[in-house]
C-alpha atoms as a PDB file:
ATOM      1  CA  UNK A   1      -0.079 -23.006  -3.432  1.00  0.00           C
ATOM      2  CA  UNK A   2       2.846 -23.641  -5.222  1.00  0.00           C
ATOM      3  CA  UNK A   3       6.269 -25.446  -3.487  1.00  0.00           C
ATOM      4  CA  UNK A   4      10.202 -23.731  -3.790  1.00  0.00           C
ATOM      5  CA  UNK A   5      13.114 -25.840  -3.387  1.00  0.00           C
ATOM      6  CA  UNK A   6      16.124 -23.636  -2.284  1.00  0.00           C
ATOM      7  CA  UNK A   7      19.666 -25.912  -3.232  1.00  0.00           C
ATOM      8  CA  UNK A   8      23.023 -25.470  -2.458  1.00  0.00           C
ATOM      9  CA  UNK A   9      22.594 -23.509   1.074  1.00  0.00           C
ATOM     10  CA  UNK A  10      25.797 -23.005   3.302  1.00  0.00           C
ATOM     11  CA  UNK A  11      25.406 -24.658   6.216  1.00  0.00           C
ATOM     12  CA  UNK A  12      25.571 -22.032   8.330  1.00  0.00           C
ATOM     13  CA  UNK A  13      22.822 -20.025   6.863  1.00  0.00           C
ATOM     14  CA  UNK A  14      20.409 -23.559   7.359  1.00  0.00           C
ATOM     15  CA  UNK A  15      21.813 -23.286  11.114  1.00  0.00           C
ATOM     16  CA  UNK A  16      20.484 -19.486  11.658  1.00  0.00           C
ATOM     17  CA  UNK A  17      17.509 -19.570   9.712  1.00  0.00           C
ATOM     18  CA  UNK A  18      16.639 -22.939  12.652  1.00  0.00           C
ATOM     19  CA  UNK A  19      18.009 -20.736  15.191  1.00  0.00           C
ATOM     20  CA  UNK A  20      15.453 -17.773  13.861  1.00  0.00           C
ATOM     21  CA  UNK A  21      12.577 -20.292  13.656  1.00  0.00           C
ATOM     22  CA  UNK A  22      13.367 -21.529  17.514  1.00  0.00           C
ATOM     23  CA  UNK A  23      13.124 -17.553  18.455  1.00  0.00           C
ATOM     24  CA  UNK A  24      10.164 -17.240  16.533  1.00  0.00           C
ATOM     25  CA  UNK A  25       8.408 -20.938  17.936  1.00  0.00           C
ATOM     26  CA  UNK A  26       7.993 -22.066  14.481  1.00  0.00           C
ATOM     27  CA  UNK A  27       9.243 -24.227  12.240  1.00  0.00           C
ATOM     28  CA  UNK A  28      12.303 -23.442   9.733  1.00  0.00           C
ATOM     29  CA  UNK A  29       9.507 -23.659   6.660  1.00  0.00           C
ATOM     30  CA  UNK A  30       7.434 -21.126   8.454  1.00  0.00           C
ATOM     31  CA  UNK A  31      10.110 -18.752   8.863  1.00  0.00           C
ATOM     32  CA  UNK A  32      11.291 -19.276   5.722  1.00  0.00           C
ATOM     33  CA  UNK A  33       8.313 -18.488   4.095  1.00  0.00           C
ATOM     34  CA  UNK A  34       8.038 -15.403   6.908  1.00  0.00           C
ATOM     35  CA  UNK A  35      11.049 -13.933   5.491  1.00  0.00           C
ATOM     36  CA  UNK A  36       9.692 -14.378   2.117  1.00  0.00           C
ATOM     37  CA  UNK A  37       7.066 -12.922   2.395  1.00  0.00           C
ATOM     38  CA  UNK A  38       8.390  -9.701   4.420  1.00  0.00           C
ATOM     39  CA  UNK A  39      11.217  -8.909   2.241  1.00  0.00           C
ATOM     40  CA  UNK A  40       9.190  -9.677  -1.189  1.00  0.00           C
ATOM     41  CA  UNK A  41       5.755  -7.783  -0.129  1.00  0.00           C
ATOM     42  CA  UNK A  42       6.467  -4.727   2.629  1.00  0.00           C
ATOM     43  CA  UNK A  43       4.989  -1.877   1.223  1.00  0.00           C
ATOM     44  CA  UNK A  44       6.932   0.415  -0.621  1.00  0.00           C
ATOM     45  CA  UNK A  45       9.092   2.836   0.429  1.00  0.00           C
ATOM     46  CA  UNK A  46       8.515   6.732  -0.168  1.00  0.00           C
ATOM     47  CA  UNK A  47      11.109   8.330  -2.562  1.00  0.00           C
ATOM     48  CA  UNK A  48      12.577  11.220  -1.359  1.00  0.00           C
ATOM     49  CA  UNK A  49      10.606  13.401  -3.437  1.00  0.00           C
ATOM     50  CA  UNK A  50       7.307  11.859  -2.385  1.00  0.00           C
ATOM     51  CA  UNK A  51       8.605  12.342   1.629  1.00  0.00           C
ATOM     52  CA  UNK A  52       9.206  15.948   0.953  1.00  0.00           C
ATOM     53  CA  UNK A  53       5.854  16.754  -0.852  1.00  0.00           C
ATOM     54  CA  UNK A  54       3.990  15.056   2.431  1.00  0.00           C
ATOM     55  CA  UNK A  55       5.422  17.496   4.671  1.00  0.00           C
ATOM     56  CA  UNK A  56       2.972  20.060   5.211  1.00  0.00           C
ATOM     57  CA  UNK A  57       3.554  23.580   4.514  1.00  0.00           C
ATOM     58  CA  UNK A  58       4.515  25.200   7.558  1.00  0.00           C
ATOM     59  CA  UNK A  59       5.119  28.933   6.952  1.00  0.00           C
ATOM     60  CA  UNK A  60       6.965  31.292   4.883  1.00  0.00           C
ATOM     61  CA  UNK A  61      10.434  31.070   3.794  1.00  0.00           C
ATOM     62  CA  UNK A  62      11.243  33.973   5.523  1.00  0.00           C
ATOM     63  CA  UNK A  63      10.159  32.474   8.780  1.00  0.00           C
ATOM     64  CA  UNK A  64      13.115  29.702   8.558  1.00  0.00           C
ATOM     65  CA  UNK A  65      15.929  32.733   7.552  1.00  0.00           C
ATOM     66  CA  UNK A  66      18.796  32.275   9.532  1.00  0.00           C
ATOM     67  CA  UNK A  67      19.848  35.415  12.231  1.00  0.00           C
ATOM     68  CA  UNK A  68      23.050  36.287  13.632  1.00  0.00           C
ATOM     69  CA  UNK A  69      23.368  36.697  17.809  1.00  0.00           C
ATOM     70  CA  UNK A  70      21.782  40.301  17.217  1.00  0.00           C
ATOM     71  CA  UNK A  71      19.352  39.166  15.375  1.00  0.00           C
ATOM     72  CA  UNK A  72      20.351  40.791  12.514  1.00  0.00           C
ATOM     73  CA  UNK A  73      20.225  38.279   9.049  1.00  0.00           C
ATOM     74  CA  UNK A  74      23.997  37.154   8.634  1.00  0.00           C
ATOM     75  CA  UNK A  75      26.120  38.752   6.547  1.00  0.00           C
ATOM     76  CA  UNK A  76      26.889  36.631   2.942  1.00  0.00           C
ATOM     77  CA  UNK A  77      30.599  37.004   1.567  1.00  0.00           C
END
């Protein structure tokens, strides 16, 4: 495993990352290397494109058409 020195930290960032690690019962190392690790190797996201091709095809277009109070389709202008 290899070591990472981090310089140059404000001090109040040192002070919440202990406060996180007291939260968490773990050391300010551990949760460094927690947040590390979460932001650097969460699974991707979906693009939008990829969301909207998962949705499953649920009818026909004109079962989403939008009606007037009569029912009637509205009227375009």
């Amino acid at each position: 495993m290899a070591n990472l020195v981090v310089r140059n930290l404000e001090d109040d960032l040192v002070q919440a990352l202990k406060q996180r690690a007291a939260r968490h019962q773990r050391s300010a190392e551990a949760e460094h290397r927690d947040i590390l690790r979460r932001a650097l190797l969460r699974p991707k996201r979906k693009n939008f494109a990829e969301t909207l091709s998962s949705i499953p095809n649920v009818g026909e277009d004109r079962d989403f058409e939008r009606v007037g109070a009569d029912g009637a389709p509205p009227v375009m202008v």
